[in-house]
Protein backbone atom coordinates (compact mmCIF):
# COMPACT_ATOMS: atom_id res chain seq x y z
CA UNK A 1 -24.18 -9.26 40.57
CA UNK A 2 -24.60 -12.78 39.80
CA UNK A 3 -21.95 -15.60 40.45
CA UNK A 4 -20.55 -15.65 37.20
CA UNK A 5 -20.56 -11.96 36.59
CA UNK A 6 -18.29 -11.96 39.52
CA UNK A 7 -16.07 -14.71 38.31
CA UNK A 8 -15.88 -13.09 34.87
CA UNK A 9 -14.84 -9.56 36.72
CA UNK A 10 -12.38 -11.31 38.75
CA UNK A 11 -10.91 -13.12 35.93
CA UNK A 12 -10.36 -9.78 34.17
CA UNK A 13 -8.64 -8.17 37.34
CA UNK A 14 -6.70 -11.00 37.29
CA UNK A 15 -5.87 -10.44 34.34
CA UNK A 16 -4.95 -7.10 34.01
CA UNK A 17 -2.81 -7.08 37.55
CA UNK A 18 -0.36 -9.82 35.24
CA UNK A 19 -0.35 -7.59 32.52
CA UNK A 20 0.57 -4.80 34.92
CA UNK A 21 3.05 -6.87 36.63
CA UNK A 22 5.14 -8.71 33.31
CA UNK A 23 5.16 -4.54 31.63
CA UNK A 24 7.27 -3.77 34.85
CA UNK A 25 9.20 -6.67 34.27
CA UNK A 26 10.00 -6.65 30.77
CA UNK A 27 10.38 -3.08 31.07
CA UNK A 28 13.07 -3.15 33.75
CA UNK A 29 14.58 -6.44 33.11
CA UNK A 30 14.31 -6.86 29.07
CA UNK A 31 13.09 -9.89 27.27
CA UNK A 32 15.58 -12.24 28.17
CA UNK A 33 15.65 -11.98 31.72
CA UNK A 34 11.95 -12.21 32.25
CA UNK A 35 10.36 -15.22 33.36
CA UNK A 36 6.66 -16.57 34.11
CA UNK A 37 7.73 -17.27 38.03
CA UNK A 38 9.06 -13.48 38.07
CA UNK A 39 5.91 -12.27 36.67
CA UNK A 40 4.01 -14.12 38.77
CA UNK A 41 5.51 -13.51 41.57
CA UNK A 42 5.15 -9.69 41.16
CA UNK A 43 1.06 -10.26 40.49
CA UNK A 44 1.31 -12.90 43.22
CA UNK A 45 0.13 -15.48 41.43
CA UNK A 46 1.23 -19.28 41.43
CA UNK A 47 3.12 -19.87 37.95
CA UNK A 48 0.01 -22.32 37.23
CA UNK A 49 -2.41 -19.75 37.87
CA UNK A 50 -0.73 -17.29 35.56
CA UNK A 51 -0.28 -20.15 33.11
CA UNK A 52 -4.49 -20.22 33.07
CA UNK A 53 -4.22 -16.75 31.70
CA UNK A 54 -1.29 -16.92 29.00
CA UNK A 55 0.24 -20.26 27.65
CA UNK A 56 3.70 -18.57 27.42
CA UNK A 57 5.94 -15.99 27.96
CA UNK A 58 5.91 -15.01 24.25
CA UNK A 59 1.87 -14.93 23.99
CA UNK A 60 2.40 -12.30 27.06
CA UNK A 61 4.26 -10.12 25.35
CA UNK A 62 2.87 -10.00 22.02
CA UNK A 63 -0.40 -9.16 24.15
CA UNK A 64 1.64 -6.09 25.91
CA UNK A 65 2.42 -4.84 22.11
CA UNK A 66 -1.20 -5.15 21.13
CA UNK A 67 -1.92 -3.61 24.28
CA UNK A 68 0.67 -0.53 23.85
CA UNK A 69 -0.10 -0.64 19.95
CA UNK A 70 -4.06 0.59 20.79
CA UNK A 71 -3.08 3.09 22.97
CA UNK A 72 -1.09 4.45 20.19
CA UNK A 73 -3.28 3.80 17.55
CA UNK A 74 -6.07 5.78 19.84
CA UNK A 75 -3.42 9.06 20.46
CA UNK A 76 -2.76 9.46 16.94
CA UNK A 77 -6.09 9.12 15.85
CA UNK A 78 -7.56 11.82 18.95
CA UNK A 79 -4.64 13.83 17.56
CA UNK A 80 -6.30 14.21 14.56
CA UNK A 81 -8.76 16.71 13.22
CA UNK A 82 -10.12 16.08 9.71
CA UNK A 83 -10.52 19.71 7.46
CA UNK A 84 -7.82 21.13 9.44
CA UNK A 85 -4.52 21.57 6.78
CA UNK A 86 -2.34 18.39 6.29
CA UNK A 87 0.63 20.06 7.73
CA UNK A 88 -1.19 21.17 10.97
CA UNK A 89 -2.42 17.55 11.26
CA UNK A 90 0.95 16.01 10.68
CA UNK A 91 2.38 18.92 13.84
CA UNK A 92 -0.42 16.94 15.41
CA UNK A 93 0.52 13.75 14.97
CA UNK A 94 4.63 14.36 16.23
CA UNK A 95 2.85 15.90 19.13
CA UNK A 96 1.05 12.73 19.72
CA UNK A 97 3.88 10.13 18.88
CA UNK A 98 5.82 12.22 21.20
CA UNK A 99 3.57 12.42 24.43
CA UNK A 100 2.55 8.95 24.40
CA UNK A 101 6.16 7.94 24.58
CA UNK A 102 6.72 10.18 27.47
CA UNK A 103 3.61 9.42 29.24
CA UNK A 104 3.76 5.66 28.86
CA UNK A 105 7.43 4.69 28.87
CA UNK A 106 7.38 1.32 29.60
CA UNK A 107 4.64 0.62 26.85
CA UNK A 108 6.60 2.48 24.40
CA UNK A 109 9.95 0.74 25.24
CA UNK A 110 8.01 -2.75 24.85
CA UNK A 111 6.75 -1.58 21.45
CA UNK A 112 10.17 -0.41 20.03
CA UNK A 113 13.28 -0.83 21.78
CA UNK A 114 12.98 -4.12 24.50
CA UNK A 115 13.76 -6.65 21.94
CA UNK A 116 15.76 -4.53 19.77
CA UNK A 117 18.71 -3.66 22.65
CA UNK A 118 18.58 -7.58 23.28
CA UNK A 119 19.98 -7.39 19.29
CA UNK A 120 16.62 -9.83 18.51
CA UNK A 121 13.21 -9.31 16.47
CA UNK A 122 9.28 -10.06 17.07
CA UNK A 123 9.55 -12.57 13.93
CA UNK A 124 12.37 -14.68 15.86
CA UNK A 125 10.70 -14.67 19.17
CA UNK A 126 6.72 -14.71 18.27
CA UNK A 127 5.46 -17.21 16.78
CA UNK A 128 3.55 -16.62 12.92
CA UNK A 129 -0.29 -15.71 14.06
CA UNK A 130 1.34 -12.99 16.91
CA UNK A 131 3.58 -11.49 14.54
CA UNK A 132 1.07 -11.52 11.71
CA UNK A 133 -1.62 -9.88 14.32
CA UNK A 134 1.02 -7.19 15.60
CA UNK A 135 2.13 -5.83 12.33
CA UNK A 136 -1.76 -5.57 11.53
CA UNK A 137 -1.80 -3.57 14.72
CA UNK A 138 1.37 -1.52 13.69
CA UNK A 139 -0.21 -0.95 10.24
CA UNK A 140 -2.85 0.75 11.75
CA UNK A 141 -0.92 3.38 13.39
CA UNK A 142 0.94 4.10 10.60
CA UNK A 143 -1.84 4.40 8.45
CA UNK A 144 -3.25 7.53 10.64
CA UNK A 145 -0.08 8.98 9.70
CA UNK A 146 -0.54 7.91 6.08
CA UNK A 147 -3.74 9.62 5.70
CA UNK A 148 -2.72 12.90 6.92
CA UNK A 149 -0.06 13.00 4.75
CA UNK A 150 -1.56 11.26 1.61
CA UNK A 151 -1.56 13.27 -1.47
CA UNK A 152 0.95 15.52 -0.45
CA UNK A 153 2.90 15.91 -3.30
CA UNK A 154 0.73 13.49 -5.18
CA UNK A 155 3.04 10.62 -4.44
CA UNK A 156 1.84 7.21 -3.19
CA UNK A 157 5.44 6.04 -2.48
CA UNK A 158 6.78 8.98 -1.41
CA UNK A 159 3.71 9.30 1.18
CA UNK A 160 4.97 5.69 2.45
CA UNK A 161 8.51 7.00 2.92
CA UNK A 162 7.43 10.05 4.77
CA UNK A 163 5.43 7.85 7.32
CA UNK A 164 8.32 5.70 7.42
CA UNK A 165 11.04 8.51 7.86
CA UNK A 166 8.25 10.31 10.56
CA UNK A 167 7.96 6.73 12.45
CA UNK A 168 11.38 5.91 13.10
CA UNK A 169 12.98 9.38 13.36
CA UNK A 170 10.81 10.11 16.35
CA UNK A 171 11.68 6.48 18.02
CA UNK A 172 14.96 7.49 17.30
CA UNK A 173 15.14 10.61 19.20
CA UNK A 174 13.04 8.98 22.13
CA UNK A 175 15.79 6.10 21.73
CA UNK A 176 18.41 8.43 22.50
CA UNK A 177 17.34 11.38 24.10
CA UNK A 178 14.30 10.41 26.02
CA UNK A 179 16.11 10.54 29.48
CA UNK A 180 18.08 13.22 28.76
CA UNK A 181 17.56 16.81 29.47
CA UNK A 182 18.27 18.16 26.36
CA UNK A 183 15.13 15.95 24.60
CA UNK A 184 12.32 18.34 24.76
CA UNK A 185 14.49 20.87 22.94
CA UNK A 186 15.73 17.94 20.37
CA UNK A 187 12.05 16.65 20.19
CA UNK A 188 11.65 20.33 18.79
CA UNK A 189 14.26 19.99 16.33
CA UNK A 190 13.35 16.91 15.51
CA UNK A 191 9.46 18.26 14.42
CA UNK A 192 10.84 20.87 12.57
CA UNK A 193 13.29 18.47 10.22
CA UNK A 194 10.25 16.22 9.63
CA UNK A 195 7.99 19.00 8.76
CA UNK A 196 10.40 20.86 6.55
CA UNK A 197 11.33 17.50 4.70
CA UNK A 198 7.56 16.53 4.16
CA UNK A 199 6.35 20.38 3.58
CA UNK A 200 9.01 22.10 1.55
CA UNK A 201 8.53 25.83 1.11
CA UNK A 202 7.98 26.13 -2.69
């Protein structure tokens, strides 16, 4: 390996050890209470060094919702199995939506719910490009949803109101059950609303 293949690998170590280190962060300390000097300190890093790497705290995060936005974007659409039936797709889907939350907690509470306990929004903390790039990123995942369920009932609109009922009934129930004992049985529930609403028994 040549000299700047090395530098290059380094510089993506790097990298990733400060996006491991600011996900703890803003994971256990929300958005407000996060610093640069606290994430560097956890990759230990110099603040100047990190600064090398991202220009801000905002440019951080929005890269930890890209980051937890492709991971979700790549469960939903491994959850998927084209010429299987819509509804059996859409079970798949829930499943999906559901595991990545439990599996990757603190990407999922970045995504959804950091920003939102702090009473703020992505559009009043990110600036225009991030926010336009993120809800491109968002899109995505809901369109995986959108195709499974498009031309169910032969309704464009009501197709965008089932993703959009799916989307943030499940965040919902992670919201509020997801530590609790009881949320595996509610997650259940939860499936069987969604799938009842969107697949009424004629």
């Amino acid at each position: 390996m040549g000299t700047r293949q090395r530098r290059d690998q380094e510089a993506k170590q790097r990298r990733q050890s400060i996006l491991g280190a600011a996900k703890d962060i803003f994971w256990k300390h929300g958005y407000a209470a996060a610093t640069i000097p606290k994430v560097a300190a956890a990759a230990q890093l110099a603040p100047g060094t990190l600064y090398l790497y991202f220009p801000s705290k905002e440019a951080l995060y929005a890269e930890l919702l890209a980051e937890g936005y492709e991971m979700l974007h790549q469960r939903l659409v491994d959850s998927v199995h084209p010429g299987t039936p819509p509804r059996r797709q859409a079970e798949a889907l829930i499943d999906a939506f559901v595991k990545f939350a439990r599996e990757n907690p603190e990407y999922f509470d970045i995504v959804f719910f950091v920003l939102q306990r702090e009473g703020s929004n992505r559009e009043g903390r990110l600036d225009a490009a991030q926010v336009h790039r993120l809800k491109a990123l968002e899109g995505r995942c809901r369109m995986v949803a959108g195709q499974v369920l498009r031309g169910v009932g032969g309704n464009a609109r009501r197709d965008q109101a089932a993703v959009d009922a799916l989307w943030s009934m499940l965040a919902g129930v992670i919201f509020y059950f997801g530590n609790d004992p009881s949320f595996d049985r509610v997650a259940r529930q939860a499936k069987r609303l969604l799938l009842s609403a969107i697949f009424p028994v004629d």
